[in-house]
Every structure is written in C-alpha cells, then in structure tokens.
C-alpha atoms as a PDB file:
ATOM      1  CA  UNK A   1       4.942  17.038   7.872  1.00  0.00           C
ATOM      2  CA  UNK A   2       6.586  18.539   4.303  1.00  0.00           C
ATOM      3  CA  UNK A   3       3.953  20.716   4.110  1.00  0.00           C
ATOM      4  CA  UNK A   4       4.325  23.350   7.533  1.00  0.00           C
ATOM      5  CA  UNK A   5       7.087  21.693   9.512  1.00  0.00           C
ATOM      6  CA  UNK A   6       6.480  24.663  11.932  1.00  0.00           C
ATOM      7  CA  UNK A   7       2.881  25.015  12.628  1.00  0.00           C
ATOM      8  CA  UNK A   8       3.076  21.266  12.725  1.00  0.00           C
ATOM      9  CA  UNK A   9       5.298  21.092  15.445  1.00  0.00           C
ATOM     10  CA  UNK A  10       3.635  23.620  17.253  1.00  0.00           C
ATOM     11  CA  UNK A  11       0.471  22.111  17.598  1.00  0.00           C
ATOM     12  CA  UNK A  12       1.358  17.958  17.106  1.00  0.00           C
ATOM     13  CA  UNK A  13       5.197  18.280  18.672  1.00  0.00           C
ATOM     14  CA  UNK A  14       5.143  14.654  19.348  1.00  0.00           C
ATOM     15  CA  UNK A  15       3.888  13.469  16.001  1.00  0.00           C
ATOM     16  CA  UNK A  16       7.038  15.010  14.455  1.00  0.00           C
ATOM     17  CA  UNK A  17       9.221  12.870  16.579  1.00  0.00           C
ATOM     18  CA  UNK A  18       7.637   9.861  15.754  1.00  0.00           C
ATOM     19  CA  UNK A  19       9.238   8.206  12.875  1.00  0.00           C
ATOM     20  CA  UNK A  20       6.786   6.332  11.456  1.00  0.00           C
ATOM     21  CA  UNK A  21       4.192   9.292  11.218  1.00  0.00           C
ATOM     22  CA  UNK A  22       6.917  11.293   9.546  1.00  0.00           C
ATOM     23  CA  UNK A  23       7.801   8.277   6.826  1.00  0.00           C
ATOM     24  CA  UNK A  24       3.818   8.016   6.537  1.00  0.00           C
ATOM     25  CA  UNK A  25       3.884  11.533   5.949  1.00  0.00           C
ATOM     26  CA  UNK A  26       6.514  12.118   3.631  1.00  0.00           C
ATOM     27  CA  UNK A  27       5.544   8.689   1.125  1.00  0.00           C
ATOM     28  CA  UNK A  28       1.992   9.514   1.988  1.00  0.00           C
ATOM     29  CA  UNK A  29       1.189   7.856  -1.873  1.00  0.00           C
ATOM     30  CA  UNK A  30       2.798   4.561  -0.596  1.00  0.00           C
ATOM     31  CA  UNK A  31      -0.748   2.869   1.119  1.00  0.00           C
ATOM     32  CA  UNK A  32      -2.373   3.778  -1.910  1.00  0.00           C
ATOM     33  CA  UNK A  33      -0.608   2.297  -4.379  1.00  0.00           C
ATOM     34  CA  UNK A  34      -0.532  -0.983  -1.766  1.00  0.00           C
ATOM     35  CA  UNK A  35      -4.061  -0.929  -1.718  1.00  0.00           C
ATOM     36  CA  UNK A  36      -4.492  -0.570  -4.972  1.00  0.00           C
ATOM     37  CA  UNK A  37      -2.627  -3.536  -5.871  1.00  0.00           C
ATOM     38  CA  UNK A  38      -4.278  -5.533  -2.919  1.00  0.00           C
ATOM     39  CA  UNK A  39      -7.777  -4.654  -4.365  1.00  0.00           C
ATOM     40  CA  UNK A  40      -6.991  -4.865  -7.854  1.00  0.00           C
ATOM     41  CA  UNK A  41      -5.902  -8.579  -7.145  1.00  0.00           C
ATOM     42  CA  UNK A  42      -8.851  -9.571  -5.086  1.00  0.00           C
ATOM     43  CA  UNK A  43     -11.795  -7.877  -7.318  1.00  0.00           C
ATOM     44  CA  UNK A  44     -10.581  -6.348 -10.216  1.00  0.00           C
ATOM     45  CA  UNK A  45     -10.530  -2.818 -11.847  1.00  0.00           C
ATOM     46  CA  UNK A  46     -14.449  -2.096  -9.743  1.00  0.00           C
ATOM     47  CA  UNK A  47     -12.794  -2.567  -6.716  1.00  0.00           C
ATOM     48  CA  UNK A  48      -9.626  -0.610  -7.304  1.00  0.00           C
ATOM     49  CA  UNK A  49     -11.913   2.261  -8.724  1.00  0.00           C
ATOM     50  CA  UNK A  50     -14.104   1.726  -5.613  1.00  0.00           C
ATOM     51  CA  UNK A  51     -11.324   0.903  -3.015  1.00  0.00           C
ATOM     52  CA  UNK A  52      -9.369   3.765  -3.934  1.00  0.00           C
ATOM     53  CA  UNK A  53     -10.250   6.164  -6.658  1.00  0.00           C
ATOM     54  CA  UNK A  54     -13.460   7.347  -5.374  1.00  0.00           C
ATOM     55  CA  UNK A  55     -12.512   7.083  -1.527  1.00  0.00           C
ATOM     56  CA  UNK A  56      -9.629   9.527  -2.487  1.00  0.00           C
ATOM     57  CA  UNK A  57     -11.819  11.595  -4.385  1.00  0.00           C
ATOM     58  CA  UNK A  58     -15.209  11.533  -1.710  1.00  0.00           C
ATOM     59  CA  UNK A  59     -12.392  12.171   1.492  1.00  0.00           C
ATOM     60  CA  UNK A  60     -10.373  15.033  -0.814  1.00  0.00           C
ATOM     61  CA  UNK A  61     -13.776  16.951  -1.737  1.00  0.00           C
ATOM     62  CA  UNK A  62     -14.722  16.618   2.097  1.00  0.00           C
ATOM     63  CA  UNK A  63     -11.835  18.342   3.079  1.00  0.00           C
ATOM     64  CA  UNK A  64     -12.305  21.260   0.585  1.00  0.00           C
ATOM     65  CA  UNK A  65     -15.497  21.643   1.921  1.00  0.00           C
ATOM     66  CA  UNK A  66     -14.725  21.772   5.423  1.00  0.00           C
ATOM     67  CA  UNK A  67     -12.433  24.454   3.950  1.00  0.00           C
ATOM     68  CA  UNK A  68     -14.569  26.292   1.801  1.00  0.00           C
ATOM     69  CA  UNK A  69     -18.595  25.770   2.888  1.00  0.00           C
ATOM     70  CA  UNK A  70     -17.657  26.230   6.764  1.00  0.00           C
ATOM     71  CA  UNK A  71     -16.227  29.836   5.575  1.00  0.00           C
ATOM     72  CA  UNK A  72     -19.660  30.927   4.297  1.00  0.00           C
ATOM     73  CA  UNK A  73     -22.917  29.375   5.751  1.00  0.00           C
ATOM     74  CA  UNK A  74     -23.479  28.278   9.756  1.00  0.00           C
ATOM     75  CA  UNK A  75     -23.343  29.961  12.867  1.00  0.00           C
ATOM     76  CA  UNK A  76     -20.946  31.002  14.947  1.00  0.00           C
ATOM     77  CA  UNK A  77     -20.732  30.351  18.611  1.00  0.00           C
ATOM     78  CA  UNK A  78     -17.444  31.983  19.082  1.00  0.00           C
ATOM     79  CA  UNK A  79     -16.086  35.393  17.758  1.00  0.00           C
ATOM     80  CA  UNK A  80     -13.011  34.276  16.233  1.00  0.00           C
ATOM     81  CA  UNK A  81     -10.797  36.434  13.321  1.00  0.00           C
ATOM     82  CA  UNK A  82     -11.742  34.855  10.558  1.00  0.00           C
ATOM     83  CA  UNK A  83     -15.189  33.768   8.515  1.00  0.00           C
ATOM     84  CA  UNK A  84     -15.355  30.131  10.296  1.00  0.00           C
ATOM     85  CA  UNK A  85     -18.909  29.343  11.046  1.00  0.00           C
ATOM     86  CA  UNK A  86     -19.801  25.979  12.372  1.00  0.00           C
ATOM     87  CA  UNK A  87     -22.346  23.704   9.682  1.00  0.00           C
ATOM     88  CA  UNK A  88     -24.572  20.860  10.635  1.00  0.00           C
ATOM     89  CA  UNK A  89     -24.682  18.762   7.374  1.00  0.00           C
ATOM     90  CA  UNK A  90     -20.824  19.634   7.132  1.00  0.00           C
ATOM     91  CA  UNK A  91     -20.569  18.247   9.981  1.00  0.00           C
ATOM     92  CA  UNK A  92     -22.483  14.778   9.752  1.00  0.00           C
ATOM     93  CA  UNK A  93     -20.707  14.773   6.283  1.00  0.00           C
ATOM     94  CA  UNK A  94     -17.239  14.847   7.621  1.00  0.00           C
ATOM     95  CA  UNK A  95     -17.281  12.764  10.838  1.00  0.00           C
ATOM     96  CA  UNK A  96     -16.996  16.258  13.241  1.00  0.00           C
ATOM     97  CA  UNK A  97     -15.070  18.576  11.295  1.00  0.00           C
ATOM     98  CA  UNK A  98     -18.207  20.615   9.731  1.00  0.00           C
ATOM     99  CA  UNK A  99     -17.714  22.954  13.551  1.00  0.00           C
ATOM    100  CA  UNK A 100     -14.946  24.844  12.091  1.00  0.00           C
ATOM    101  CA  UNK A 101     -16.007  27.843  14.631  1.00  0.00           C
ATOM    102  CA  UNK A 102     -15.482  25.367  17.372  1.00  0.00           C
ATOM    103  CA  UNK A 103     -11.854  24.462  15.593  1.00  0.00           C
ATOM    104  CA  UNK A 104     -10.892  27.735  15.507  1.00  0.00           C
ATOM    105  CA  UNK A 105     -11.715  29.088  18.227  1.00  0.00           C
ATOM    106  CA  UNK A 106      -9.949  25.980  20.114  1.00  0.00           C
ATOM    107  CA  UNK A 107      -7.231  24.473  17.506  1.00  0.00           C
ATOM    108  CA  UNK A 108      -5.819  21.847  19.940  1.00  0.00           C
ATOM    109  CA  UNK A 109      -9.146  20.683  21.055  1.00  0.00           C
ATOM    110  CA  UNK A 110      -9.321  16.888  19.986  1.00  0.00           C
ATOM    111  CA  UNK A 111     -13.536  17.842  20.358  1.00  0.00           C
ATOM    112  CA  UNK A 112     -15.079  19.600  17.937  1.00  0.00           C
ATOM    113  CA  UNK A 113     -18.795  18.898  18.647  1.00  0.00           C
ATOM    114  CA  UNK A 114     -18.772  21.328  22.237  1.00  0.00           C
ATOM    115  CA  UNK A 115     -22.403  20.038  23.072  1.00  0.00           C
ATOM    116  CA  UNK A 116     -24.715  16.963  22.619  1.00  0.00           C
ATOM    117  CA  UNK A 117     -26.390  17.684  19.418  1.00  0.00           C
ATOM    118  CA  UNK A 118     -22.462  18.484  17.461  1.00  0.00           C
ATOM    119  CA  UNK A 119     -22.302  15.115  16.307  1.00  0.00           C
ATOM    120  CA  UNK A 120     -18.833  14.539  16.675  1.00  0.00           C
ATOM    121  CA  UNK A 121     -17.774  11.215  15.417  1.00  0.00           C
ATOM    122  CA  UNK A 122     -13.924  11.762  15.090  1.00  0.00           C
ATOM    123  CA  UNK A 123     -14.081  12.803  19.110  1.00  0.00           C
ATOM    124  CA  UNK A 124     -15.956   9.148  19.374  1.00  0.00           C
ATOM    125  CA  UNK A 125     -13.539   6.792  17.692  1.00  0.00           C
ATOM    126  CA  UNK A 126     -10.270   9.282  20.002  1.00  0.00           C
ATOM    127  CA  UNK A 127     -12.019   9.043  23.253  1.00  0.00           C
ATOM    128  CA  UNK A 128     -12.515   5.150  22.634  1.00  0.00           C
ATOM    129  CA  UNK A 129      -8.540   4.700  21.804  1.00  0.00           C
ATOM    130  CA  UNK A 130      -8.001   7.272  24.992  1.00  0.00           C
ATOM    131  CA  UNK A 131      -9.907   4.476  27.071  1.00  0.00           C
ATOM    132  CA  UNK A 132      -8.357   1.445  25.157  1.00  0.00           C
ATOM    133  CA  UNK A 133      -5.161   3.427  26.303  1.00  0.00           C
ATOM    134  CA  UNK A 134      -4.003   3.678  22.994  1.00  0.00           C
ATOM    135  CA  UNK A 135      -4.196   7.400  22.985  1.00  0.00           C
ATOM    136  CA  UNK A 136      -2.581  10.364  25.552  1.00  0.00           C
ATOM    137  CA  UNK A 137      -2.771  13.450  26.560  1.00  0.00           C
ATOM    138  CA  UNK A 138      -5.719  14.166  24.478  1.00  0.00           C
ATOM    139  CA  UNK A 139      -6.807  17.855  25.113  1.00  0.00           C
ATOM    140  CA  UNK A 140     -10.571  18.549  24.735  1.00  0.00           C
ATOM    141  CA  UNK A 141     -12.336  22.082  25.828  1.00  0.00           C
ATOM    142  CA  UNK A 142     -15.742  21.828  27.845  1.00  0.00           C
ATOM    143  CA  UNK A 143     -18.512  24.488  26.774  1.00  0.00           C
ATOM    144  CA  UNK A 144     -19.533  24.727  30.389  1.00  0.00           C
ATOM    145  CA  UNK A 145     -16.043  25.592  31.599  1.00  0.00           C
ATOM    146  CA  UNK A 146     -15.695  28.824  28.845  1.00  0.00           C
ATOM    147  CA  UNK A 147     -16.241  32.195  29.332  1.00  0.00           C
ATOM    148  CA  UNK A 148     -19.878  33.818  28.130  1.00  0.00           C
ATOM    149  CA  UNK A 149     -20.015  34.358  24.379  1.00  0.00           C
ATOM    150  CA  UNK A 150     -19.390  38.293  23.495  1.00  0.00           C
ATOM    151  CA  UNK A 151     -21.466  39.636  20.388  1.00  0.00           C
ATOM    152  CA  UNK A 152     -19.906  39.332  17.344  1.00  0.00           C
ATOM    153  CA  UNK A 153     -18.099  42.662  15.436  1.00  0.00           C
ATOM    154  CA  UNK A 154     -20.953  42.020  12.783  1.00  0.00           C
ATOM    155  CA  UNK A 155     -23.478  41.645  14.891  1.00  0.00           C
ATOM    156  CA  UNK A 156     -22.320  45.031  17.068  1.00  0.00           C
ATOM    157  CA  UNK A 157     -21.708  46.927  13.829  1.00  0.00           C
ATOM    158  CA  UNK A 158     -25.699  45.889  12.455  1.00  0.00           C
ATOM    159  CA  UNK A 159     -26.602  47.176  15.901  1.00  0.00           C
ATOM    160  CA  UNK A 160     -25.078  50.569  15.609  1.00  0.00           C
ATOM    161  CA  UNK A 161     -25.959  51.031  11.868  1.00  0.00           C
ATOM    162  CA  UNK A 162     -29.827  49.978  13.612  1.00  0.00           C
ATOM    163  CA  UNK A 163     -29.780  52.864  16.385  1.00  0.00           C
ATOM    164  CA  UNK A 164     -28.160  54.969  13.815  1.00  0.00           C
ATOM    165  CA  UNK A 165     -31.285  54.372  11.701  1.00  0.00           C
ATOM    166  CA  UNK A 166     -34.274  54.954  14.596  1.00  0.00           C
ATOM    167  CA  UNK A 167     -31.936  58.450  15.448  1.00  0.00           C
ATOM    168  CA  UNK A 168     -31.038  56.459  18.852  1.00  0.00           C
ATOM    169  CA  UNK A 169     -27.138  57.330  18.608  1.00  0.00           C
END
C-alpha cells in the first residue's frame, strides 16, 4: 500500500483497512527472509536459491512482462486509451494476467479471461475461495452482458487512409 495509497484505495478500499494486508504490505521482505531461513535449514543453499531466489526472479520478470509484452503484441477486444492488447502465451505464462485489454478495459474485474478459451487461472483459484466462502463481493464482468465492440481509432484511421487511397473519400 506505500506505493499509491490512493489508487489503492480506490479500487481495493477494504484491503487498506485490513491490518494485516497493510503490515504484509509495508514489510513485504519479511516472508522472504522467513523462507529463506526455513529452506536454507531443511535443504541447504539449492533450496534457498530454488525456494526463493529464482521464484522472486521467474514471478518479478512475469510481471514486467505483463507490463511490457501485453503493450506491444496481441489483440485487442476492447478500444481502450492506451496500447494494452490481450496475449495468449502471456497469458498461460502468468496464471490470467497476459489479457491486459480485458484488465483495462474492466480494472475491478476479478476475471480476466472474458470467454472459455482465456485461460484464466487466477479467476479459478478466486471463484473456488468465493465458494469455500472465503472470498466476497468479488466483481467479475460477463462478455455476453457488454455492449458490441466499436472499431478501433487505428483500425478507423487505416480505413480512411484506404478510401483515401482507391479516391473513395
């Protein structure tokens, strides 16, 4: 929550009244350094390289690319203003996040995958703690229940420049 206290509680308002997501938040280094310790006792340096040096390292380089390849290469199913495009192996990479599109076109969707073949695995394990009751109020956004797709401003601009071109103006 130290990062964007305001956007935060915008969009996760009761996660910033919860004090143990806030403490989580703010020692966030705290479970690693437990682990650590934990592993390095049980199995030695391989399993404290293992246990937490390269999970850190394979979960920080998914995020970046969630952040990163999702702004260049997929589609786009919604017309959003920014460059978010939603990406397959992104996707199957990251549990759900690689349909950025879908994120950003509905931020406090819990669902990213909008239709059966978005494999969403992050909506899988929240829907199963919504059912276990360990989860509320979850907000999800049904394809079927949107309005039509309208063209996108590149896609009406390459139209135009097309007409242009054959003289139809």
């Amino acid at each position: 929550m130290h990062h964007d206290t305001t956007t935060l509680a915008r969009y996760v308002p009761d996660l910033t009244k919860d004090k143990v997501h806030v403490w989580l938040t703010k020692y966030h280094y705290t479970s690693n350094i437990i682990l650590g310790v934990v592993l390095y006792a049980i199995g030695g340096l391989p399993w404290l390289l293992w246990g937490v040096f390269a999970r850190v390292v394979v979960g920080l380089h998914s995020t970046w690319m969630v952040n990163s390849v999702t702004h260049v290469w997929g589609s786009r199913r919604f017309a959003t203003k920014d460059l978010s495009t939603n990406n397959f192996l992104v996707a199957v990479l990251t549990f759900g996040e690689g349909w950025h599109n879908n994120h950003h076109a509905h931020p406090v969707s819990a669902r990213h995958g909008l239709t059966w073949y978005e494999i969403d695995t992050n909506w899988y394990c929240i829907w199963a703690l919504k059912k276990l009751g360990l989860a509320r109020h979850v907000y999800k956004v049904e394809l079927d229940h949107l309005p039509p797709k309208p063209p996108l401003v590149r896609d009406v601009q390459a139209a135009a420049v097309l007409a242009a071109a054959a003289g139809h103006d």
